[in-house]
PDB file of N, CA and C in Angstrom:
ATOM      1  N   UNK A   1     -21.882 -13.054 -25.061  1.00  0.00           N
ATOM      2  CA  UNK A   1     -20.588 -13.488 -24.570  1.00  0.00           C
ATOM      3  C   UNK A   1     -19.981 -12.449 -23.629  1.00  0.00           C
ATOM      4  N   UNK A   2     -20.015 -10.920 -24.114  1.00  0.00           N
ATOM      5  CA  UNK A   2     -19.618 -10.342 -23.044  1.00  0.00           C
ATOM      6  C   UNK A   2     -20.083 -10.298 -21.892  1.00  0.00           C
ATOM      7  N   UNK A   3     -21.693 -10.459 -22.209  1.00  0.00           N
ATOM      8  CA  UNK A   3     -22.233 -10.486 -20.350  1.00  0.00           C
ATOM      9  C   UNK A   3     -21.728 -11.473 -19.478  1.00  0.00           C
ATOM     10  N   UNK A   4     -21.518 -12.644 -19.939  1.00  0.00           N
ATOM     11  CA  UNK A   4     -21.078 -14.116 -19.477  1.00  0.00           C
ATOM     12  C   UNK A   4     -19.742 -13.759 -18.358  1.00  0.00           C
ATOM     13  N   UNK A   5     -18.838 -12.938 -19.254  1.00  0.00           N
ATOM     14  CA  UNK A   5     -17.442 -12.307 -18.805  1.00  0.00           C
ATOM     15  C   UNK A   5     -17.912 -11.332 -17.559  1.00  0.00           C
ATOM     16  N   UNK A   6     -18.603 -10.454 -18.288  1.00  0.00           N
ATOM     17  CA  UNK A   6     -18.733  -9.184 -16.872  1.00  0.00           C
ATOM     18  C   UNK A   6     -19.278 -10.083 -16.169  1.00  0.00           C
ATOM     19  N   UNK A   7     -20.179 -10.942 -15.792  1.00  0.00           N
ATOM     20  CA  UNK A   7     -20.409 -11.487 -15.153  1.00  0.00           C
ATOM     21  C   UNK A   7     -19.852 -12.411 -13.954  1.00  0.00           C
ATOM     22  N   UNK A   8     -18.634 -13.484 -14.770  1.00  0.00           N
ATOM     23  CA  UNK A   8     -18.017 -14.127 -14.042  1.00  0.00           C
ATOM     24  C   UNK A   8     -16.742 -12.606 -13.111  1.00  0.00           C
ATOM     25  N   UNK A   9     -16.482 -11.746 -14.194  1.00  0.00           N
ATOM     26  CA  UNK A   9     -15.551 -10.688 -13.042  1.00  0.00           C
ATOM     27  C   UNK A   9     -16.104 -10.377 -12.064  1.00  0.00           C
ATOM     28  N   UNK A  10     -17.359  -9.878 -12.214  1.00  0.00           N
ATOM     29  CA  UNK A  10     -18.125  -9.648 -11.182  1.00  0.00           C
ATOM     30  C   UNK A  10     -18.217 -10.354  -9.766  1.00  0.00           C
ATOM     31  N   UNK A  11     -18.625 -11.839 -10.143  1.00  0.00           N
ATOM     32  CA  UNK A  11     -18.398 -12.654  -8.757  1.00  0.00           C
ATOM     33  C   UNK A  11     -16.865 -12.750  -8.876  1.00  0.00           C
ATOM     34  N   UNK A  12     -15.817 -12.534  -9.677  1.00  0.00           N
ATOM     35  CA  UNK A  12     -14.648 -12.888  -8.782  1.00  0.00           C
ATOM     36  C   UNK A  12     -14.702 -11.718  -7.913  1.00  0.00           C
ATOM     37  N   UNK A  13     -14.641 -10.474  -8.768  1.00  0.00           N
ATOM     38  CA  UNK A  13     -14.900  -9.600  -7.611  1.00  0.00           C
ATOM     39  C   UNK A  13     -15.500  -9.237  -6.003  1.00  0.00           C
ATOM     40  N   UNK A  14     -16.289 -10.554  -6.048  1.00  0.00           N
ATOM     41  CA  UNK A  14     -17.380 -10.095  -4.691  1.00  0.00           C
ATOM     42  C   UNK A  14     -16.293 -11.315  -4.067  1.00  0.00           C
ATOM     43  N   UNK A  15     -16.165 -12.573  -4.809  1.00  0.00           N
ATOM     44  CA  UNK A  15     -15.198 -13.420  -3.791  1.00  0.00           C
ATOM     45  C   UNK A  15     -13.959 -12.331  -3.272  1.00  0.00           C
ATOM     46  N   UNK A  16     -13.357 -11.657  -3.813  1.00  0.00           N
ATOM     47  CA  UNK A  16     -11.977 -10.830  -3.626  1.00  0.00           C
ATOM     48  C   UNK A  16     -12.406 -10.492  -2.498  1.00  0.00           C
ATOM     49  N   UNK A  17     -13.545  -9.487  -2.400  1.00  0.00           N
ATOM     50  CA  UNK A  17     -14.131  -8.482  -1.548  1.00  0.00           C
ATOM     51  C   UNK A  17     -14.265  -9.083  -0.144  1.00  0.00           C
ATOM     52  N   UNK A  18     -15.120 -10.387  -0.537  1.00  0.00           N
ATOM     53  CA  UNK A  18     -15.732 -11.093   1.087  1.00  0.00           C
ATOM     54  C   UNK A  18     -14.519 -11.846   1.769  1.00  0.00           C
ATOM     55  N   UNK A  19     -13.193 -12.755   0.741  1.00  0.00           N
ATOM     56  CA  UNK A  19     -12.853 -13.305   1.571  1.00  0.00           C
ATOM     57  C   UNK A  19     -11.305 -13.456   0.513  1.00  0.00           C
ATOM     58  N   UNK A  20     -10.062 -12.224   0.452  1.00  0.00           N
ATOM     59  CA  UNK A  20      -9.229 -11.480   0.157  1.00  0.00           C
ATOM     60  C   UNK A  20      -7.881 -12.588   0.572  1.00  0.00           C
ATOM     61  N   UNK A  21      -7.876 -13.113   1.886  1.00  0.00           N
ATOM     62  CA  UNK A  21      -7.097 -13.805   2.406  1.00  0.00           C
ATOM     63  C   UNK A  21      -6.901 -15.221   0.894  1.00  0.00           C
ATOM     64  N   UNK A  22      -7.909 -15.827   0.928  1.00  0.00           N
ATOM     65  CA  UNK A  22      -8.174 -16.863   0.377  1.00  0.00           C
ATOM     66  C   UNK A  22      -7.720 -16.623  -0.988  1.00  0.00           C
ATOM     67  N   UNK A  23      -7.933 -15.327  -1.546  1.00  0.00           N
ATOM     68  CA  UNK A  23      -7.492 -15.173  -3.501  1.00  0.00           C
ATOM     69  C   UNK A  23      -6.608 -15.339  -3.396  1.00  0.00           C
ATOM     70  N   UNK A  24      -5.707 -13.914  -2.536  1.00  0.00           N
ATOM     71  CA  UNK A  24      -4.164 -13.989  -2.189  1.00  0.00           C
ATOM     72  C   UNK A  24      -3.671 -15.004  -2.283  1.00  0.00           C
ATOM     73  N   UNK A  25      -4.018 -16.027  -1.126  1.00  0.00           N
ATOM     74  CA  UNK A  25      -3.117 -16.976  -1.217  1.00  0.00           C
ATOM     75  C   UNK A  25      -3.191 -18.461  -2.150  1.00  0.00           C
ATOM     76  N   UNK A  26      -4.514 -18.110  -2.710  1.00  0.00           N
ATOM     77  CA  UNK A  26      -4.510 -18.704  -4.248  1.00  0.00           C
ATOM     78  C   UNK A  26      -3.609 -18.386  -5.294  1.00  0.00           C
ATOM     79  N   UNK A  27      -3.692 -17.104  -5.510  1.00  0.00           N
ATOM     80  CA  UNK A  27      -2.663 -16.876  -6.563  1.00  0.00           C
ATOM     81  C   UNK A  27      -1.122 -16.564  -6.215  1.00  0.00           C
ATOM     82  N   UNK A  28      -0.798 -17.085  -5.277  1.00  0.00           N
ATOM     83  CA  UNK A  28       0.406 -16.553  -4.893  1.00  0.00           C
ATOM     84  C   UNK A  28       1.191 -18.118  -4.594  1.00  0.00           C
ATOM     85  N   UNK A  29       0.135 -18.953  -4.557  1.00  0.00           N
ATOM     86  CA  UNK A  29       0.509 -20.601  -5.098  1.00  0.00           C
ATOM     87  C   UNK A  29       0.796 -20.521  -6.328  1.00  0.00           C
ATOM     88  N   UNK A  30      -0.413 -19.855  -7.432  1.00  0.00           N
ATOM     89  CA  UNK A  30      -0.020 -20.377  -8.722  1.00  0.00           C
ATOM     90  C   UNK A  30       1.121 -19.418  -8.961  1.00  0.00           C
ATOM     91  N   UNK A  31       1.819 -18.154  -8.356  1.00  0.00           N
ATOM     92  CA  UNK A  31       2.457 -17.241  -9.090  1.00  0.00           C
ATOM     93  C   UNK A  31       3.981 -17.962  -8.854  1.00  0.00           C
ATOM     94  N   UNK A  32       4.063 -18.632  -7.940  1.00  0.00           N
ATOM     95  CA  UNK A  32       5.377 -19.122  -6.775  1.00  0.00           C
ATOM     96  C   UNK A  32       5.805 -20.658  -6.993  1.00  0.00           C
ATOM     97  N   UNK A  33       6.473 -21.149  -6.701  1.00  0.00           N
ATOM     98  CA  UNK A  33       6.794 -22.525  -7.138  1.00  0.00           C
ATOM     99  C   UNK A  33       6.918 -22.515  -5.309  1.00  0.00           C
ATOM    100  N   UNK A  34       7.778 -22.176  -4.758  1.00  0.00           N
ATOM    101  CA  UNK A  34       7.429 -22.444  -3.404  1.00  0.00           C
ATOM    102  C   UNK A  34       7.040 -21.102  -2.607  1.00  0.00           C
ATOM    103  N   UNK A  35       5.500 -21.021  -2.533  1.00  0.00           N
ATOM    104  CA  UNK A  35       4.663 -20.901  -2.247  1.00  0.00           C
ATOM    105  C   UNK A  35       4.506 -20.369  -0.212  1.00  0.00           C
ATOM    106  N   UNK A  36       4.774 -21.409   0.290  1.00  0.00           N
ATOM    107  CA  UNK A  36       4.948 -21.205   1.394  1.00  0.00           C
ATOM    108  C   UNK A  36       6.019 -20.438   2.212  1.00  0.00           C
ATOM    109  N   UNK A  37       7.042 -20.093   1.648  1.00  0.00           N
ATOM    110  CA  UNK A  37       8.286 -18.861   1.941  1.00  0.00           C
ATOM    111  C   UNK A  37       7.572 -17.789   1.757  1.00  0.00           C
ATOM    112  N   UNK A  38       6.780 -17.571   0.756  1.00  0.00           N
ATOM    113  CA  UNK A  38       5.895 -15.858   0.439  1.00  0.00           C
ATOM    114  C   UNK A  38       5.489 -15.622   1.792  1.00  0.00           C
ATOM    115  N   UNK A  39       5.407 -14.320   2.204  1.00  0.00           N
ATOM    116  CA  UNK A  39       4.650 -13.984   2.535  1.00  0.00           C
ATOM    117  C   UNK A  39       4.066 -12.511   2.443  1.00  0.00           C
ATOM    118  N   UNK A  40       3.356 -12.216   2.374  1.00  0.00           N
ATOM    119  CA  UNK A  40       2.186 -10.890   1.896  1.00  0.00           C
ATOM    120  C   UNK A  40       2.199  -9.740   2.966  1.00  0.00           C
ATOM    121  N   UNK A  41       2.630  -8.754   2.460  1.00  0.00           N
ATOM    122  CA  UNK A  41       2.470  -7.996   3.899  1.00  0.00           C
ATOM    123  C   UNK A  41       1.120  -7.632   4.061  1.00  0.00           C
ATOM    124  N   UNK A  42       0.425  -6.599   5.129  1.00  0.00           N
ATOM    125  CA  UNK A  42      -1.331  -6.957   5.944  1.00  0.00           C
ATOM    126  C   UNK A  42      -1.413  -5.139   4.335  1.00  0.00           C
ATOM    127  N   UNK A  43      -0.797  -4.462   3.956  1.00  0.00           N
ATOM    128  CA  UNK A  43      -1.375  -4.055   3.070  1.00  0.00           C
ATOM    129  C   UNK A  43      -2.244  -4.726   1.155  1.00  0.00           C
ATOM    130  N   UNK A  44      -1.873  -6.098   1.506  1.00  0.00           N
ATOM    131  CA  UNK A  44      -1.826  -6.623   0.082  1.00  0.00           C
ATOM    132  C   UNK A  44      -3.688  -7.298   0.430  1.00  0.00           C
ATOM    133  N   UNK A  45      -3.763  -7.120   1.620  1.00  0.00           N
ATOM    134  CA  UNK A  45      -5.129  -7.564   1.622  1.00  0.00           C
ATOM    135  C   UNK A  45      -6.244  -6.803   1.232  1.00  0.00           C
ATOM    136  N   UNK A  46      -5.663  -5.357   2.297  1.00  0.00           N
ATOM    137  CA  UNK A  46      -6.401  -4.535   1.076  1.00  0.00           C
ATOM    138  C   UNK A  46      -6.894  -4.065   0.241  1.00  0.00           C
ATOM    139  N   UNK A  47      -5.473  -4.071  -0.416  1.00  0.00           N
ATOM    140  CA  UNK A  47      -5.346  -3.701  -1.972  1.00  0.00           C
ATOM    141  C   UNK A  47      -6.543  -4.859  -2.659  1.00  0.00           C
ATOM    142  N   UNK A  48      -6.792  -5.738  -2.132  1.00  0.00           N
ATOM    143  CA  UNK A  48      -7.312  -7.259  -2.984  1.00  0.00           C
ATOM    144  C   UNK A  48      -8.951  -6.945  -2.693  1.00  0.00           C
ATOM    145  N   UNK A  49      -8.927  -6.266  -1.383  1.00  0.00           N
ATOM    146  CA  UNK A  49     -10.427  -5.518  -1.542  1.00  0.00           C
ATOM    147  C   UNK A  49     -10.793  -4.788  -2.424  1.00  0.00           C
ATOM    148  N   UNK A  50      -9.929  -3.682  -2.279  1.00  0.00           N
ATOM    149  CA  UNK A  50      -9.927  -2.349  -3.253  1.00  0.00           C
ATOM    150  C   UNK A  50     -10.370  -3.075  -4.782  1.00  0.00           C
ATOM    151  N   UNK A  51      -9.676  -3.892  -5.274  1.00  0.00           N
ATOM    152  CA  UNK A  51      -9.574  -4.516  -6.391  1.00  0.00           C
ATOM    153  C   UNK A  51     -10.962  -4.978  -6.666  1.00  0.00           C
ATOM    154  N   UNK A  52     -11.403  -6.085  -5.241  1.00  0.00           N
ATOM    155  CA  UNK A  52     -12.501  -6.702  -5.269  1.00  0.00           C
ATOM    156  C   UNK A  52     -13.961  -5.878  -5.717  1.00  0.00           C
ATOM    157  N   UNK A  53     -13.495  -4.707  -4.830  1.00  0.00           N
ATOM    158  CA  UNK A  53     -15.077  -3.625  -5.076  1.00  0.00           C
ATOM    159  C   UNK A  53     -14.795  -3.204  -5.993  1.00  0.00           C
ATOM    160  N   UNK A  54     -13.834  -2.461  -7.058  1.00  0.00           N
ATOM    161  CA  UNK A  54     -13.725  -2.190  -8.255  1.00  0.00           C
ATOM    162  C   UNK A  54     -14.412  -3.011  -9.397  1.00  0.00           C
ATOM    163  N   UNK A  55     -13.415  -4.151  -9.263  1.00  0.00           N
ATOM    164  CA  UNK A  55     -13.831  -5.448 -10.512  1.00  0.00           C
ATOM    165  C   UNK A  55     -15.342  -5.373 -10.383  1.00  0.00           C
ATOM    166  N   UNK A  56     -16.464  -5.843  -9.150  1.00  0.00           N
ATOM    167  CA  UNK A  56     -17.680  -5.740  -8.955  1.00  0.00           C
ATOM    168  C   UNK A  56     -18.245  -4.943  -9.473  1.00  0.00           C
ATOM    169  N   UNK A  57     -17.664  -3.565  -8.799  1.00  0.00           N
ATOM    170  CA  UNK A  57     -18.640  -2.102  -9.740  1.00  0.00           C
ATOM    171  C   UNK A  57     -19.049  -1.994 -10.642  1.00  0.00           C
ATOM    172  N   UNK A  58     -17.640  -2.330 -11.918  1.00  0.00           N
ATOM    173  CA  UNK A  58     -17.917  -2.205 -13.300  1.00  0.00           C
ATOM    174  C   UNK A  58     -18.564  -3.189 -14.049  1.00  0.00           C
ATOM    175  N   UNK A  59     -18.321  -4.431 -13.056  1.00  0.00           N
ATOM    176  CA  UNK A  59     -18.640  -5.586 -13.591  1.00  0.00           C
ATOM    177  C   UNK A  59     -20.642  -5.264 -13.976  1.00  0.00           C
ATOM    178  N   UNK A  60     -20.751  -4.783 -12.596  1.00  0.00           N
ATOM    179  CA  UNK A  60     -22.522  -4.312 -12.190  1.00  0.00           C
ATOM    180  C   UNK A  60     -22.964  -3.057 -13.090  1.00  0.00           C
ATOM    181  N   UNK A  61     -21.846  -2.364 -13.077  1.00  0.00           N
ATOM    182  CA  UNK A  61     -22.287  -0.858 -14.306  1.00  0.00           C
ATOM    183  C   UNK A  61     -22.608  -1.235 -15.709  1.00  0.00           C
ATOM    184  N   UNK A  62     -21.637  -2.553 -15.992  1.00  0.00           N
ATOM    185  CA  UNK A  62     -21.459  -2.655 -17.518  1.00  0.00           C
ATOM    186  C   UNK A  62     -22.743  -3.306 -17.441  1.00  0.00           C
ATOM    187  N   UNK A  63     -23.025  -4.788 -16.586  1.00  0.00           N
ATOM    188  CA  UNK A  63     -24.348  -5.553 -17.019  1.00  0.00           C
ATOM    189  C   UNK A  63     -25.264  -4.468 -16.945  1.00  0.00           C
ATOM    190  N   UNK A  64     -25.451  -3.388 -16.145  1.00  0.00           N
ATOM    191  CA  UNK A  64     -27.051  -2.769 -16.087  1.00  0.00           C
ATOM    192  C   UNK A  64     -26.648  -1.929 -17.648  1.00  0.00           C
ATOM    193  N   UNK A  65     -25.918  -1.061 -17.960  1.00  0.00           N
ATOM    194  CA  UNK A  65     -25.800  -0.488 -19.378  1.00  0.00           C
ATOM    195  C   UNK A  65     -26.117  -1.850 -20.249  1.00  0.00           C
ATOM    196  N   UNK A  66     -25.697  -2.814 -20.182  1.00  0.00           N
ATOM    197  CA  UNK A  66     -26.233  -3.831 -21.140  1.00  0.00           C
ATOM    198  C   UNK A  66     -27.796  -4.303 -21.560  1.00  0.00           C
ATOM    199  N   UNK A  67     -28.265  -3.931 -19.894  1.00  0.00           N
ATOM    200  CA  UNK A  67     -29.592  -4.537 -20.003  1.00  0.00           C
ATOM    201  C   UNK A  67     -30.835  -3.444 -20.214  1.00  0.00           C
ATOM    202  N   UNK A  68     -29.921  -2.343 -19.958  1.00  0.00           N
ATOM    203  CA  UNK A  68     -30.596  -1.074 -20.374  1.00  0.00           C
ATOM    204  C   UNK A  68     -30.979  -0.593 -21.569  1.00  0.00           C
ATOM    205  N   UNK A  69     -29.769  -1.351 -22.655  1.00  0.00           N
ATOM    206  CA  UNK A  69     -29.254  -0.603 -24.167  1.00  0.00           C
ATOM    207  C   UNK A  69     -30.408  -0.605 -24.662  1.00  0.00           C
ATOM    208  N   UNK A  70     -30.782   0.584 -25.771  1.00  0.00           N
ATOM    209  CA  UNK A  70     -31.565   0.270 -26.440  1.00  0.00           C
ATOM    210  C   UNK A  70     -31.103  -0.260 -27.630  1.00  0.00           C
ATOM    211  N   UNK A  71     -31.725  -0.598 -28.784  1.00  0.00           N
ATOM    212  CA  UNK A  71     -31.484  -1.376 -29.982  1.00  0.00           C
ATOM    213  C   UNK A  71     -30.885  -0.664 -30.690  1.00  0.00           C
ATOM    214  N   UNK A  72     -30.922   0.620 -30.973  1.00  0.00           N
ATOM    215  CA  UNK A  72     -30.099   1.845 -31.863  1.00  0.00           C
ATOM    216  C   UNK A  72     -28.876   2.623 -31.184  1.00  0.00           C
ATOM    217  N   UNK A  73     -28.262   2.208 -31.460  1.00  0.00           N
ATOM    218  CA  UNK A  73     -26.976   3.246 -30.333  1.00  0.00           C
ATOM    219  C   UNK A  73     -27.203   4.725 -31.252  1.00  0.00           C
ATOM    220  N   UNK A  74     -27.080   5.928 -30.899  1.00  0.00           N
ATOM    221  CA  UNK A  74     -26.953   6.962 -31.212  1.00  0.00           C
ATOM    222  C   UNK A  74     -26.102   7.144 -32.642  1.00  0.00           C
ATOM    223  N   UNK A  75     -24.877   6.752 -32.357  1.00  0.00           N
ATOM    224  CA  UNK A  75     -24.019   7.243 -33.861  1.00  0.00           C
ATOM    225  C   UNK A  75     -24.096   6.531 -35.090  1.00  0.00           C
ATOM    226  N   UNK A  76     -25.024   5.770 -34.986  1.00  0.00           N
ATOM    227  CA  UNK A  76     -25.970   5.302 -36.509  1.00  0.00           C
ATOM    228  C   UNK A  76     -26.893   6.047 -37.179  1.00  0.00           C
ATOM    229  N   UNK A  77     -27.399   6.880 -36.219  1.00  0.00           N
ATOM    230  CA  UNK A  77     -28.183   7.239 -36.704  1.00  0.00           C
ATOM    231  C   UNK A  77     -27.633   8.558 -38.377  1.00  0.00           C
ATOM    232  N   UNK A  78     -28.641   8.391 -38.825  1.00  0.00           N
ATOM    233  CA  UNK A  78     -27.927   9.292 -40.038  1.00  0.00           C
ATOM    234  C   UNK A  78     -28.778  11.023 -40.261  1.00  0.00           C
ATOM    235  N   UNK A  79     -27.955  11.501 -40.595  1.00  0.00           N
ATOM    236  CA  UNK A  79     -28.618  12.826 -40.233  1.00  0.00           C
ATOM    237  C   UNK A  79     -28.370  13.494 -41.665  1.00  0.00           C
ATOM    238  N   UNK A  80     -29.078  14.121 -42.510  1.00  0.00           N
ATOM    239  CA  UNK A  80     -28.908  14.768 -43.587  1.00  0.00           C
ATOM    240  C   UNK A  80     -28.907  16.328 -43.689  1.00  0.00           C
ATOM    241  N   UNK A  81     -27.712  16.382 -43.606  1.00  0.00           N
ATOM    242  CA  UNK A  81     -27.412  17.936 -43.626  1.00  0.00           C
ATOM    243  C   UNK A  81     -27.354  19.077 -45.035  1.00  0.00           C
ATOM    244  N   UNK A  82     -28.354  19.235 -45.695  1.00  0.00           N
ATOM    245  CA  UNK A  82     -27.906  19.551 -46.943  1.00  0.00           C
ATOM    246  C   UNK A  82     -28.579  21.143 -46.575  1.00  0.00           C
TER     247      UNK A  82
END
């Protein structure tokens, strides 16, 4: 289930990245009742990149640590100190 998630962030992320205009003014319909008075200043596109390559990164860091894991995580293991 979590991969499913990093996953779908992931492509929102790459949509953010490739085409920023289009999220924006997706969510700024659903955030607004009237919608068309907004308008965004040319830094908010940016920022929606910035966002975009972020969300992606981790989205891509977490699946490869996932697909990497091995079966024993480290702090199970039991160690007898006597």
């Amino acid at each position: 289930m979590r991969n499913h998630l990093r996953l779908l962030i992931g492509l929102f992320g790459l949509v953010e990245l490739a085409a920023p205009r289009a999220v924006v003014r997706g969510v700024t319909r659903l955030a607004y009742r009237e919608s068309a008075d907004a308008e965004p200043r040319d830094w908010v596109y940016t920022a929606a990149r910035i966002e975009g390559a972020a969300l992606a990164t981790l989205a891509l860091v977490g699946l490869y640590r996932s697909a990497t894991a091995s079966g024993e995580p480290d702090d199970e293991r039991v160690t007898d100190e006597r």
